[in-house]
C-alpha atoms as a PDB file:
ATOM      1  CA  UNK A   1      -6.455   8.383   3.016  1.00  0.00           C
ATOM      2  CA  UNK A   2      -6.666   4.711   4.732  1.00  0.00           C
ATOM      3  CA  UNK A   3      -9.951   3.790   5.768  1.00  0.00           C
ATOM      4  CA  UNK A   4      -9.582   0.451   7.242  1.00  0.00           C
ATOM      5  CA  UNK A   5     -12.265  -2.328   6.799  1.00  0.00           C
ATOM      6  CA  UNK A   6     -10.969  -6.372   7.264  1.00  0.00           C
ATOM      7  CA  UNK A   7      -8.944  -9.157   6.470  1.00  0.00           C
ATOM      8  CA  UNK A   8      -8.702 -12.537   5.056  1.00  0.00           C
ATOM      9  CA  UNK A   9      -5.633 -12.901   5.204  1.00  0.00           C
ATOM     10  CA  UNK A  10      -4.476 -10.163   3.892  1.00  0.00           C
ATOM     11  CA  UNK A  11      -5.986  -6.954   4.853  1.00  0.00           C
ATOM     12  CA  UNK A  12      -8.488  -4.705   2.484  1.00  0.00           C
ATOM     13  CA  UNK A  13      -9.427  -1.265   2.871  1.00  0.00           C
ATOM     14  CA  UNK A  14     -10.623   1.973   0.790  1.00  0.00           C
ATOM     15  CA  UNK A  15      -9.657   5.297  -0.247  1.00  0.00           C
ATOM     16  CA  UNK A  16     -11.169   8.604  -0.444  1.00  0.00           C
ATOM     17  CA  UNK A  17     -10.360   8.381  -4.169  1.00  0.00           C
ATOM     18  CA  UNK A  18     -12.484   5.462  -4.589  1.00  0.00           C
ATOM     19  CA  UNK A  19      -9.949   3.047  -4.988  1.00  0.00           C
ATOM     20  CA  UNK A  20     -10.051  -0.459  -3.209  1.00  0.00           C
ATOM     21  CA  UNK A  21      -6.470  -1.969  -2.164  1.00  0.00           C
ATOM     22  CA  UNK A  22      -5.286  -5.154  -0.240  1.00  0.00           C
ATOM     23  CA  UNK A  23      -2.343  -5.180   1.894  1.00  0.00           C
ATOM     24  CA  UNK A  24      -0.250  -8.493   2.158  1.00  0.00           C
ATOM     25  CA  UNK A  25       2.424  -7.770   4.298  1.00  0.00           C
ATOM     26  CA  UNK A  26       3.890  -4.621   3.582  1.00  0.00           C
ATOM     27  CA  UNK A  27       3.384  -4.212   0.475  1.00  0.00           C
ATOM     28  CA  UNK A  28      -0.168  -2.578  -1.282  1.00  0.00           C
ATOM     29  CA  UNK A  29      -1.988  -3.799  -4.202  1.00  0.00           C
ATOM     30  CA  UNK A  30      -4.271  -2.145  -6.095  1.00  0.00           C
ATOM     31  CA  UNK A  31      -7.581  -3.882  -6.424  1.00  0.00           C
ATOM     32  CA  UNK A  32     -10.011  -1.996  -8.636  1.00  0.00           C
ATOM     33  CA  UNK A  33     -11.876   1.252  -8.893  1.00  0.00           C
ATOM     34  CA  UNK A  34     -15.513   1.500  -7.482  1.00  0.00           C
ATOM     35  CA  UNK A  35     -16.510   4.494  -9.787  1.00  0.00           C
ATOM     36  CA  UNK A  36     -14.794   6.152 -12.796  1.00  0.00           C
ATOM     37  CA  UNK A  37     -10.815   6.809 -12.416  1.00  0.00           C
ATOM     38  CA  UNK A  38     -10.031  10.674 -13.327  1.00  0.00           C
ATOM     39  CA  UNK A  39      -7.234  12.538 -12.318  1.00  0.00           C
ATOM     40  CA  UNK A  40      -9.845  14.606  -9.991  1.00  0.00           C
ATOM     41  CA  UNK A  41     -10.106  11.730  -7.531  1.00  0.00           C
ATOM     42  CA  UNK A  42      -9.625  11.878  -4.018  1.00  0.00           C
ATOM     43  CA  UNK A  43     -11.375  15.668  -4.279  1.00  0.00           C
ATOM     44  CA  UNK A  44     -14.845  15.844  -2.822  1.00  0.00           C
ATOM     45  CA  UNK A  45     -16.836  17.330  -5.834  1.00  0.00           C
ATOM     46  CA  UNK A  46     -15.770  14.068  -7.634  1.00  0.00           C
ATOM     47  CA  UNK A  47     -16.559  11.533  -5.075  1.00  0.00           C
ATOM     48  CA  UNK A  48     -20.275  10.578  -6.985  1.00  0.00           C
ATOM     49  CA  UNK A  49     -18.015  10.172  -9.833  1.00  0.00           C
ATOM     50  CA  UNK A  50     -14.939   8.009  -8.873  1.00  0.00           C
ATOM     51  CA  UNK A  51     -16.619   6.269  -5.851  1.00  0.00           C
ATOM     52  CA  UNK A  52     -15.999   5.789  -2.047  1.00  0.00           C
ATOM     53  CA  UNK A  53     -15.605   2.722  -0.649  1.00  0.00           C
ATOM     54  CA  UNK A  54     -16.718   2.888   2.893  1.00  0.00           C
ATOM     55  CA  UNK A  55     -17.687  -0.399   4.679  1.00  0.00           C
ATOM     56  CA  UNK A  56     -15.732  -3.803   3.310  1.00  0.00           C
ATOM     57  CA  UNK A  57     -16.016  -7.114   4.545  1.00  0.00           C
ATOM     58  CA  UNK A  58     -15.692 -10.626   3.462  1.00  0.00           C
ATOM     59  CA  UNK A  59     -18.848 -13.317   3.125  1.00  0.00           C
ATOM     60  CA  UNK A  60     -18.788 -16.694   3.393  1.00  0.00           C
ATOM     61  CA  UNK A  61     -17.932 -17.847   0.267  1.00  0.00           C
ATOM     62  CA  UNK A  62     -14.704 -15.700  -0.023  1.00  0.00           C
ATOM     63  CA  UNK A  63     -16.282 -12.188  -1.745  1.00  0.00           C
ATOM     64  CA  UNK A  64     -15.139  -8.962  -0.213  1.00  0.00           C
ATOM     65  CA  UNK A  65     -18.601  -7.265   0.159  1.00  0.00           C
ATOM     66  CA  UNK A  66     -18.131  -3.208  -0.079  1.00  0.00           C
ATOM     67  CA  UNK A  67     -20.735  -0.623  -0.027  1.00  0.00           C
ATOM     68  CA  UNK A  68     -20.162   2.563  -1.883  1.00  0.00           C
ATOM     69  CA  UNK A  69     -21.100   5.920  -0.042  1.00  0.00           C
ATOM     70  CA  UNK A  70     -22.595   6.699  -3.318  1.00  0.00           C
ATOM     71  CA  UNK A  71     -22.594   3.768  -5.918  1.00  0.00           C
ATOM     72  CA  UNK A  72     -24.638   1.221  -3.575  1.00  0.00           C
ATOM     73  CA  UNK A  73     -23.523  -2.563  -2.075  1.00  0.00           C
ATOM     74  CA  UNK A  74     -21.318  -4.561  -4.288  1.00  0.00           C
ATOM     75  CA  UNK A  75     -19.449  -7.878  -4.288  1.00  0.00           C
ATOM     76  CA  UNK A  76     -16.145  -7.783  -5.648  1.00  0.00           C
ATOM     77  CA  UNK A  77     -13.553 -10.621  -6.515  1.00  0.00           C
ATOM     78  CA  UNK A  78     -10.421 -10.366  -4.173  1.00  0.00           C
ATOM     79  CA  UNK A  79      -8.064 -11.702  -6.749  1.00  0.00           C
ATOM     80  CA  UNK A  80      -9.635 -10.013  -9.726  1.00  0.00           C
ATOM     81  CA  UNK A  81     -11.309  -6.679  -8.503  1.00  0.00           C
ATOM     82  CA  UNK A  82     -14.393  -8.021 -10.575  1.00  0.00           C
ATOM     83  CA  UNK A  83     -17.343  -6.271  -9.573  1.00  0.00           C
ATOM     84  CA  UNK A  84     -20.877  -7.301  -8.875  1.00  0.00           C
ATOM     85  CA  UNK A  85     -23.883  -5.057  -8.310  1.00  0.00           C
ATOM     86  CA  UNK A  86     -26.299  -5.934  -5.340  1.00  0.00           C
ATOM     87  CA  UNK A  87     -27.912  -3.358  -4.880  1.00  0.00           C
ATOM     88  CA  UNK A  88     -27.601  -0.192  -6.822  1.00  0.00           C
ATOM     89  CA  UNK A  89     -27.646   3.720  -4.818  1.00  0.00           C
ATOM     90  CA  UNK A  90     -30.326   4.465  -7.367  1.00  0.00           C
ATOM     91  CA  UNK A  91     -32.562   1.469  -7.001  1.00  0.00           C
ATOM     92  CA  UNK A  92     -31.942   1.698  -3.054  1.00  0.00           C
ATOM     93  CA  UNK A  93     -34.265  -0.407  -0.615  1.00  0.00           C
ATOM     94  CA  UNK A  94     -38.512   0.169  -0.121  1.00  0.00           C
ATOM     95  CA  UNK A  95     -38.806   3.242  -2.853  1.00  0.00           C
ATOM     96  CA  UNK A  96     -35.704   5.046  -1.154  1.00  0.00           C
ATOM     97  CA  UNK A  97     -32.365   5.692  -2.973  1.00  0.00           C
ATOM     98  CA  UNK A  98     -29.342   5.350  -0.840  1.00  0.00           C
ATOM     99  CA  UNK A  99     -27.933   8.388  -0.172  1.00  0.00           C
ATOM    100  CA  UNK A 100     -25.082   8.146   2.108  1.00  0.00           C
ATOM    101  CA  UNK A 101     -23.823   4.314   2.465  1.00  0.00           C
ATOM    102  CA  UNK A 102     -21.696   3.992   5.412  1.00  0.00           C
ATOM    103  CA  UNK A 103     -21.614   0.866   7.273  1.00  0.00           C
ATOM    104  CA  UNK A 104     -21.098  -2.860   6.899  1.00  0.00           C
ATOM    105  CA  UNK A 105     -21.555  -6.539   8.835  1.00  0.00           C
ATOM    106  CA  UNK A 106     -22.307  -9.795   7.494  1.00  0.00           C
ATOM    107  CA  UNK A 107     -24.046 -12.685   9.742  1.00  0.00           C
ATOM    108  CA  UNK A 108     -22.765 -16.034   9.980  1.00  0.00           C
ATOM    109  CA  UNK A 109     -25.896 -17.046   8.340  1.00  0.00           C
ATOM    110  CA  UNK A 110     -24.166 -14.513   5.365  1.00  0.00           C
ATOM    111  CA  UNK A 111     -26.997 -11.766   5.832  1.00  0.00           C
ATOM    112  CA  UNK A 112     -25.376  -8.053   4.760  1.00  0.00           C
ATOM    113  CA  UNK A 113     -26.422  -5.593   7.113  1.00  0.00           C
ATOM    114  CA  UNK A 114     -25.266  -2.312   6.108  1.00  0.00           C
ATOM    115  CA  UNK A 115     -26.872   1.640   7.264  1.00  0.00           C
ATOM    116  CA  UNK A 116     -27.543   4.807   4.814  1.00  0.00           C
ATOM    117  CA  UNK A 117     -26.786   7.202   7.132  1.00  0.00           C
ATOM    118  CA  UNK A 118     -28.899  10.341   5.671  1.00  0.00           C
ATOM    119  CA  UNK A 119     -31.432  10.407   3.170  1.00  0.00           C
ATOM    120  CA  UNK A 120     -30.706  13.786   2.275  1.00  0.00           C
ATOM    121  CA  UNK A 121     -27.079  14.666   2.846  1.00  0.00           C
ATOM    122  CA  UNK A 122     -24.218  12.799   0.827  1.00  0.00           C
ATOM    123  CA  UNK A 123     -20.577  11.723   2.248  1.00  0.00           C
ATOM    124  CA  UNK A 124     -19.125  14.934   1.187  1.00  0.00           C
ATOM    125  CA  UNK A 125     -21.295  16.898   3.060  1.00  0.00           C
ATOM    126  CA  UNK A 126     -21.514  14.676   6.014  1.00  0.00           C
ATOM    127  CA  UNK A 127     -20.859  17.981   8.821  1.00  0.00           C
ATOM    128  CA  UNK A 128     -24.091  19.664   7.485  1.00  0.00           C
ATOM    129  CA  UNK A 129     -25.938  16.188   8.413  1.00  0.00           C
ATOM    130  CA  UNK A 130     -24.043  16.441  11.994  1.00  0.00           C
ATOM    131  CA  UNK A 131     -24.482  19.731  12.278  1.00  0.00           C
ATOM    132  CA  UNK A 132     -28.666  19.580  11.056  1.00  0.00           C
ATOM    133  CA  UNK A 133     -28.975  16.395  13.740  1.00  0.00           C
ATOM    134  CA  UNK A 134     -31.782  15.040  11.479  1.00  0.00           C
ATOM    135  CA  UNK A 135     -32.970  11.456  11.775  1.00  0.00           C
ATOM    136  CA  UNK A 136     -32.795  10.038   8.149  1.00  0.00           C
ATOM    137  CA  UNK A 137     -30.633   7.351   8.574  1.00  0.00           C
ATOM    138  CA  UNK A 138     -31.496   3.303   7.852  1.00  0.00           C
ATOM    139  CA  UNK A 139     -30.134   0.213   9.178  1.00  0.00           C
ATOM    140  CA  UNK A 140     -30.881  -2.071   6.081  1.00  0.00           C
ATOM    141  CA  UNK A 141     -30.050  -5.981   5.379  1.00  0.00           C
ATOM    142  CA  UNK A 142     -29.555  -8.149   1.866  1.00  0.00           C
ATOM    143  CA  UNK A 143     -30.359 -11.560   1.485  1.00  0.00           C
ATOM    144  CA  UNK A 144     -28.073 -12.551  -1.069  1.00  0.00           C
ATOM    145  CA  UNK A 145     -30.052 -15.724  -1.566  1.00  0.00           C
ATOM    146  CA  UNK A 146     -32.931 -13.823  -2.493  1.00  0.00           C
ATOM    147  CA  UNK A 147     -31.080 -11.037  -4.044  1.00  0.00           C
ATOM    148  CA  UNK A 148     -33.588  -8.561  -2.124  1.00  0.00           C
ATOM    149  CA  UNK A 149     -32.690  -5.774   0.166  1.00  0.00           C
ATOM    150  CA  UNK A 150     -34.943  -4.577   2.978  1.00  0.00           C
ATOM    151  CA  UNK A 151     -35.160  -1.596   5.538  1.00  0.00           C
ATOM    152  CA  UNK A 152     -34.825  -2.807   9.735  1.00  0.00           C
ATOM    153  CA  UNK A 153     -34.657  -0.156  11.483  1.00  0.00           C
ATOM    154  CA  UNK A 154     -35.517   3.680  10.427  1.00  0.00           C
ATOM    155  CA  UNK A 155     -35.353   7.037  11.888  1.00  0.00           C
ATOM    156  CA  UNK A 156     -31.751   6.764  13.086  1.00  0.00           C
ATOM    157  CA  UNK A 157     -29.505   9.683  13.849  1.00  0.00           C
ATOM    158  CA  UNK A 158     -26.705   9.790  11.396  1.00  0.00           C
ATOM    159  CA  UNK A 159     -26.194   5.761  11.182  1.00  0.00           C
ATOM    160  CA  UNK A 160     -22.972   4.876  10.626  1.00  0.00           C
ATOM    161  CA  UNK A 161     -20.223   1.779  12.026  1.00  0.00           C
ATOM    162  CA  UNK A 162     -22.309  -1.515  13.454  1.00  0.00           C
ATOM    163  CA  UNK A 163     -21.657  -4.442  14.912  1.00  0.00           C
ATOM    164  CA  UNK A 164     -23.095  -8.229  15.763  1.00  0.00           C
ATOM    165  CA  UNK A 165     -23.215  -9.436  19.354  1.00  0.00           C
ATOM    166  CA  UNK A 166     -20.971 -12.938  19.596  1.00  0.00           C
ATOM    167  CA  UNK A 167     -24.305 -14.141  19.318  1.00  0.00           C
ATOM    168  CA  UNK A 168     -25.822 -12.454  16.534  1.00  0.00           C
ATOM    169  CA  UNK A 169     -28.875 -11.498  18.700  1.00  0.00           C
ATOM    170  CA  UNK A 170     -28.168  -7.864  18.280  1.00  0.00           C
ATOM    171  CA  UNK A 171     -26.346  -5.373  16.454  1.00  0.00           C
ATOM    172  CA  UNK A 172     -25.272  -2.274  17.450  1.00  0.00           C
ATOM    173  CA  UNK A 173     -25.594   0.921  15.910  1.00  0.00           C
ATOM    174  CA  UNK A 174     -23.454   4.028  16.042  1.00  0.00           C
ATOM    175  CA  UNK A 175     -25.579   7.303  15.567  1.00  0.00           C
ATOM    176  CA  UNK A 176     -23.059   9.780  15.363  1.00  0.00           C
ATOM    177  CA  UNK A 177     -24.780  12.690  14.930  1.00  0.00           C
ATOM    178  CA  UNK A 178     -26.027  12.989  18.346  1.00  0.00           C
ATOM    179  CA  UNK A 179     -22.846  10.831  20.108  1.00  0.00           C
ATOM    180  CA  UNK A 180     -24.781   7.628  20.942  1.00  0.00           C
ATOM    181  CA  UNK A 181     -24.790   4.013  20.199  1.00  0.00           C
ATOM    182  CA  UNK A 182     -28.203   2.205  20.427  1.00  0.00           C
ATOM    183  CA  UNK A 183     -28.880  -1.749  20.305  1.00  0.00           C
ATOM    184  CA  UNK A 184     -31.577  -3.754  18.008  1.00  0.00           C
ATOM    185  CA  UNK A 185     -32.476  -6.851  19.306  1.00  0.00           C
ATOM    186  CA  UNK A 186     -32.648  -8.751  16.017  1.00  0.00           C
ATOM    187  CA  UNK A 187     -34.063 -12.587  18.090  1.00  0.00           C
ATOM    188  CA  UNK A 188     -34.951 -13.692  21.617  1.00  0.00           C
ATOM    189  CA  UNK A 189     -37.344 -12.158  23.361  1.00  0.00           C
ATOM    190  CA  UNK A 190     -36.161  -8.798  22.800  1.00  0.00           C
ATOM    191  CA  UNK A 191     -36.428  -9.254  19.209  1.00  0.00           C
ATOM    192  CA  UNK A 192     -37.690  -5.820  17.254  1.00  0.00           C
ATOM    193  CA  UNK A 193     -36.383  -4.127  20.689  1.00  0.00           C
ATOM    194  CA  UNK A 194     -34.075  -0.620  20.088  1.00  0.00           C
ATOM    195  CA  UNK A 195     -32.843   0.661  23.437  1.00  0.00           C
ATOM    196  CA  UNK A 196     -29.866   3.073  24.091  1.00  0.00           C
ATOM    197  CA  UNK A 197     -26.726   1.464  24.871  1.00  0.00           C
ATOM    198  CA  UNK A 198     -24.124   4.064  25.228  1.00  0.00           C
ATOM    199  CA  UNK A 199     -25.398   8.151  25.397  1.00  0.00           C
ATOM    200  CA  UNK A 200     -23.280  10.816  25.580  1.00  0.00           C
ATOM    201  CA  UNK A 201     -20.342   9.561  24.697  1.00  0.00           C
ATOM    202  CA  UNK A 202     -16.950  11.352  24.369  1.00  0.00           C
ATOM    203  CA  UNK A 203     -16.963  12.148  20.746  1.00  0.00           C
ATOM    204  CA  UNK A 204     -18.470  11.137  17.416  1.00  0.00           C
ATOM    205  CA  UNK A 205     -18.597   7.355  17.133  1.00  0.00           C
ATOM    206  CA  UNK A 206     -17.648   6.374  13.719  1.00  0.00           C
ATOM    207  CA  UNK A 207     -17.268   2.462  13.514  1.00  0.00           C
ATOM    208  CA  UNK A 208     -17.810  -0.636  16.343  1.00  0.00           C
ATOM    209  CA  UNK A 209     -16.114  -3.896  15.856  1.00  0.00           C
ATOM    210  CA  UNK A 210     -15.902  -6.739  18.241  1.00  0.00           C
ATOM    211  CA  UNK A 211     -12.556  -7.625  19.322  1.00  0.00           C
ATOM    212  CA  UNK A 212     -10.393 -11.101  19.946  1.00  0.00           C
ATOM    213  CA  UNK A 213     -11.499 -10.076  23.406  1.00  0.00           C
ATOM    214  CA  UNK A 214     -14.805  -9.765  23.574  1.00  0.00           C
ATOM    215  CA  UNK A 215     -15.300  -6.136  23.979  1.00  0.00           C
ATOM    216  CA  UNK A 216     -16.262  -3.889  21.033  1.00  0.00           C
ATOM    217  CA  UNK A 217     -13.614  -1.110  19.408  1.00  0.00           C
ATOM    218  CA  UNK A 218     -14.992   2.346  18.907  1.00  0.00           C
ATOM    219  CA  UNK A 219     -13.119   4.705  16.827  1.00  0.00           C
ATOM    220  CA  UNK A 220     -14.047   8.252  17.620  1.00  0.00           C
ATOM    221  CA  UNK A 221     -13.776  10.368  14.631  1.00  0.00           C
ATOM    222  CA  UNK A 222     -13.938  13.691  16.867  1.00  0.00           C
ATOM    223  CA  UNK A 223     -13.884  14.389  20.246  1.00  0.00           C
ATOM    224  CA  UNK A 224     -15.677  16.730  22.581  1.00  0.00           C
ATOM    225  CA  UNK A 225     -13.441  17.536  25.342  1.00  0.00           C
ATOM    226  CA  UNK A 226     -13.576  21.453  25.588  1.00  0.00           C
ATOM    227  CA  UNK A 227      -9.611  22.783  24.921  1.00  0.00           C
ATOM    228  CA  UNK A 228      -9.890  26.777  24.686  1.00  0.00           C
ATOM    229  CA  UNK A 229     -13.823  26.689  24.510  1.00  0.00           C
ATOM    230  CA  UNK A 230     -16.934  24.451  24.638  1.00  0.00           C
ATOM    231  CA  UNK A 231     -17.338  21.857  21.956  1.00  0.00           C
ATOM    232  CA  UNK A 232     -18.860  23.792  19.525  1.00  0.00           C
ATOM    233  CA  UNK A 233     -21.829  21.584  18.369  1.00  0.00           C
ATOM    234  CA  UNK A 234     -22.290  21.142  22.257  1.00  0.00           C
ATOM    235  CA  UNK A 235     -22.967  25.286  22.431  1.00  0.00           C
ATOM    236  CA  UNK A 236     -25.465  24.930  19.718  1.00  0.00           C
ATOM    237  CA  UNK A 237     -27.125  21.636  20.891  1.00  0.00           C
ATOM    238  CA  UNK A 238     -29.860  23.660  22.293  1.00  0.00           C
ATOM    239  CA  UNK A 239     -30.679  25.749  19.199  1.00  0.00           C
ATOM    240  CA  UNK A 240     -31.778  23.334  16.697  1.00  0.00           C
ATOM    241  CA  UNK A 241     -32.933  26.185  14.137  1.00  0.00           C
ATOM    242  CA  UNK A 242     -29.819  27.962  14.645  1.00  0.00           C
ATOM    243  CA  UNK A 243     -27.716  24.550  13.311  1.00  0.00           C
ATOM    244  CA  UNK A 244     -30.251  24.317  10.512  1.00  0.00           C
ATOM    245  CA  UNK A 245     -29.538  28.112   9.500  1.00  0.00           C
ATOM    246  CA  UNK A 246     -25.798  27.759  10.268  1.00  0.00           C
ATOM    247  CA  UNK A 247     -25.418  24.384   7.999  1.00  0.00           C
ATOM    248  CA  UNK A 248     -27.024  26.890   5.274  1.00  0.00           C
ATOM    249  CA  UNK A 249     -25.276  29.409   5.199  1.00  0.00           C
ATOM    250  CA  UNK A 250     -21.403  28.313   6.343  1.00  0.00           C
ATOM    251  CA  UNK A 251     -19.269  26.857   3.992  1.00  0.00           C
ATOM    252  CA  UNK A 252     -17.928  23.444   4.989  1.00  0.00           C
ATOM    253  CA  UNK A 253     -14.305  24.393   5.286  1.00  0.00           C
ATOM    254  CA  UNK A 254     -15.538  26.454   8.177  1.00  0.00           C
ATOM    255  CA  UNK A 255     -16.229  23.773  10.632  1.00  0.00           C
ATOM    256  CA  UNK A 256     -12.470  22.803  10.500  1.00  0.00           C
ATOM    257  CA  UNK A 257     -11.540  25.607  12.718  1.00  0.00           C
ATOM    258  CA  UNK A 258     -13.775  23.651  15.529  1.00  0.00           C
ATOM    259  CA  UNK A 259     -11.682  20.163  15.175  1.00  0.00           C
ATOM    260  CA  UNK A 260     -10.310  19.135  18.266  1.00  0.00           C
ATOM    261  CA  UNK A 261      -7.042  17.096  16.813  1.00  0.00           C
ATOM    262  CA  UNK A 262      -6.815  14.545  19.600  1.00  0.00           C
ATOM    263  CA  UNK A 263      -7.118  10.950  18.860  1.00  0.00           C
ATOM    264  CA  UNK A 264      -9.058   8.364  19.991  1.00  0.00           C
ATOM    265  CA  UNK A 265     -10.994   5.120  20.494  1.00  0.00           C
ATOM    266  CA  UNK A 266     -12.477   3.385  22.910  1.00  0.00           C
ATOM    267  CA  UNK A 267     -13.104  -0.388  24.437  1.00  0.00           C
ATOM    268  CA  UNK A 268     -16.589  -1.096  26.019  1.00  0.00           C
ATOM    269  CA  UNK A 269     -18.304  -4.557  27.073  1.00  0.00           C
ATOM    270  CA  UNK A 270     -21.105  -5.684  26.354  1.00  0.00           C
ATOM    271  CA  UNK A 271     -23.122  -4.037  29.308  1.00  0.00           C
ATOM    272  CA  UNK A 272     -22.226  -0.602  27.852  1.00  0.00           C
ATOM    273  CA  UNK A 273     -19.281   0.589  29.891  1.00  0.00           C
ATOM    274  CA  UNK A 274     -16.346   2.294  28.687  1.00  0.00           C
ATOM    275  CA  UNK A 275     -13.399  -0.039  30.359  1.00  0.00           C
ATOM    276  CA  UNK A 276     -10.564   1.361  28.478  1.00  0.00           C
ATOM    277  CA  UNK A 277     -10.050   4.873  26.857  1.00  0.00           C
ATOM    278  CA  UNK A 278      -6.738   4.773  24.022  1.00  0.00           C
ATOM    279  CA  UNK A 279      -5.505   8.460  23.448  1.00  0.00           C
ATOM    280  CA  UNK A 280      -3.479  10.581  21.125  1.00  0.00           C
ATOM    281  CA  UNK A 281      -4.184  13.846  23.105  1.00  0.00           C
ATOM    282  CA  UNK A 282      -2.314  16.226  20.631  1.00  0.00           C
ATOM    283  CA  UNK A 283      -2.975  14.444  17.342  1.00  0.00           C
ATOM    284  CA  UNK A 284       0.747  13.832  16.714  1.00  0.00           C
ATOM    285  CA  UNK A 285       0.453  10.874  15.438  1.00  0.00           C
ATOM    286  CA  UNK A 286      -3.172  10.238  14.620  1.00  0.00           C
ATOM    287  CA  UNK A 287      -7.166  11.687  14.828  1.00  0.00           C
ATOM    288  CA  UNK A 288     -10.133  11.032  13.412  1.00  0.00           C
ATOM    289  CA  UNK A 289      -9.753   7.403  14.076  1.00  0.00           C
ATOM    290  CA  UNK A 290     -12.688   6.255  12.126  1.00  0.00           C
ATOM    291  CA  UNK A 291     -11.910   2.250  12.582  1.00  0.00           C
ATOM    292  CA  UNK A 292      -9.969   0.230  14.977  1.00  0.00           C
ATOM    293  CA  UNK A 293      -9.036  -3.808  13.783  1.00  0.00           C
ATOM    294  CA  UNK A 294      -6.918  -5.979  14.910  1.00  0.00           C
ATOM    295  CA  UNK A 295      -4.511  -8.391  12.941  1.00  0.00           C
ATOM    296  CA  UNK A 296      -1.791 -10.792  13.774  1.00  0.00           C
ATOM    297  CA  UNK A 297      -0.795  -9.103  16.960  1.00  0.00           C
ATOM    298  CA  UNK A 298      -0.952  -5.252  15.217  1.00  0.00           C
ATOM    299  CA  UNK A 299      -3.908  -2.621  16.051  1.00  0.00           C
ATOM    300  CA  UNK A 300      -4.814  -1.061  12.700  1.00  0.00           C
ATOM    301  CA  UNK A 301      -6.296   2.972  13.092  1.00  0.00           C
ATOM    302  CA  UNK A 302      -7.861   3.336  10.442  1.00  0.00           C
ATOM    303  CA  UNK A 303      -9.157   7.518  10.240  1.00  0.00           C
ATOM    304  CA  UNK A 304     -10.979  10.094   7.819  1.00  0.00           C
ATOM    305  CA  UNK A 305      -8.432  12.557   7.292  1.00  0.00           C
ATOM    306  CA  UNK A 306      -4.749  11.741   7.520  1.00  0.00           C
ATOM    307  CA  UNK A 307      -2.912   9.677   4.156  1.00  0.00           C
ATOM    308  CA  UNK A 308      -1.359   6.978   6.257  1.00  0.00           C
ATOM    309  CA  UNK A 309      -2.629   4.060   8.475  1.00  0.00           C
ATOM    310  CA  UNK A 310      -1.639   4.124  11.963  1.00  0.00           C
ATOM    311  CA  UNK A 311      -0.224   0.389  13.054  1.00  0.00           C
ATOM    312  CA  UNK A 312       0.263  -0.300  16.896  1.00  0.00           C
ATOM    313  CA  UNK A 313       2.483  -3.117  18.058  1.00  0.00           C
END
């Protein structure tokens, strides 16, 4: 399953069986493994094991930066797959282990800023920390210089994708959990500032990046529009104790049932507003579009659930 991150060049992204590839043209090359590489990979009981590459991006001095939803942040060689701890999950940032690594941007200035989006729930069981709405998540940062990592922002709903103003005078922060993007003012006179941005949006935000235009992507990993019946998280928004005792005792294949199949991401400016909506109503060809990136004149979908990458013309 393609789960689209950046280029250089050529294009990187990760797989759900913890493998990191680059595509040059059209034709994929395998890049190394983030954990161990067992024939169980790609099935969730094994993701601690083989490793998940979630967020990738490349610094300044030509490193693809990845963090692991469960191994921690690492630089790794593009040509050689070598890889380089930063920061280890177990080590974490302030005391905390990572738990759930999700996220990734790096500054101009080459600062990693990267979120832990529950300090309780892992990657596989990511609909019980939906489904709990609890506010565990981070938005952390690395000084590579330094070699020392360091919390920002805490008490976030479920933080996943972010994303630097042109600027770099704040980042934005998907909490998808609760279908909202918030902005930290990270200089100016705003600086230290948090302050919604976009509420009640129409689905789960998964990841934000700023476009060749100017406006930010939004992949929405799941909708809310009500087909047959409410959204079903929206009939139990209400009753947080009935979530809790719902995530406890339902298995996770459960919540599948409730998956609205309808693709979709979203343009917004930098004000807020939703100025173009991009729809695959009946899922034909793609949902769960976790990642949106543009490259040479193609729009790559990158998504959670489907093993293929969507490419638009």
């Amino acid at each position: 399953m393609f789960y689209l991150k950046m280029t250089a060049g050529n294009i990187y992204t990760g797989t759900v069986d913890g493998k990191l590839w680059m595509i040059s043209g059209d034709q994929l090359h395998f890049l190394t493994q983030m954990g161990q590489d067992m024939p169980e990979c790609g099935t969730p009981d094994y993701e601690p094991i083989c490793g998940r590459p979630h967020g990738v991006r490349m610094d300044q001095d030509g490193n693809l930066i990845v963090v692991d939803s469960y191994l921690g942040l690492y630089k790794v060689n593009p040509r050689t797959g070598e890889k380089t701890v930063l920061l280890s999950s177990e080590k974490g940032v302030d005391g905390l282990p990572f738990k759930f690594l999700n996220g990734l941007e790096i500054s101009k200035k080459n600062l990693i800023y990267f979120t832990d989006s529950s300090s309780k729930w892992e990657r596989r069981h990511h609909k019980y920390e939906v489904i709990e709405t609890n506010h565990l998540g981070r938005l952390l940062a690395y000084d590579p210089v330094t070699r020392t990592g360091r919390m920002v922002l805490g008490d976030l709903y479920m933080a996943n994708g972010i994303a630097l103003s042109p600027e770099e005078d704040y980042i934005l922060i998907a909490e998808t959990s609760i279908c909202r993007i918030i902005r930290y003012w990270l200089s100016g006179a705003n600086a230290g500032k948090k302050e919604v941005f976009m509420d009640n949006l129409p689905g789960y935000p998964d990841n934000i990046r700023l476009s060749n235009t100017g406006l930010y992507r939004v992949g929405i990993s799941t909708t809310r529009f009500p087909s047959f019946f409410s959204p079903f998280l929206d009939v139990l928004g209400p009753y947080p104790f009935l979530k809790r005792f719902i995530a406890k005792v339902t298995p996770l294949s459960f919540y599948s049932i409730f998956l609205h199949k309808h693709g979709l991401f979203l343009e917004i400016n930098n004000k807020g507003d939703i100025v173009a909506s991009f729809h695959d109503p009946d899922g034909s060809v793609t949902w769960a579009v976790s990642d949106v990136f543009e490259h040479d004149g193609k729009v790559y979908l990158g998504n959670t659930e489907l093993p293929f990458l969507v490419v638009l013309q």
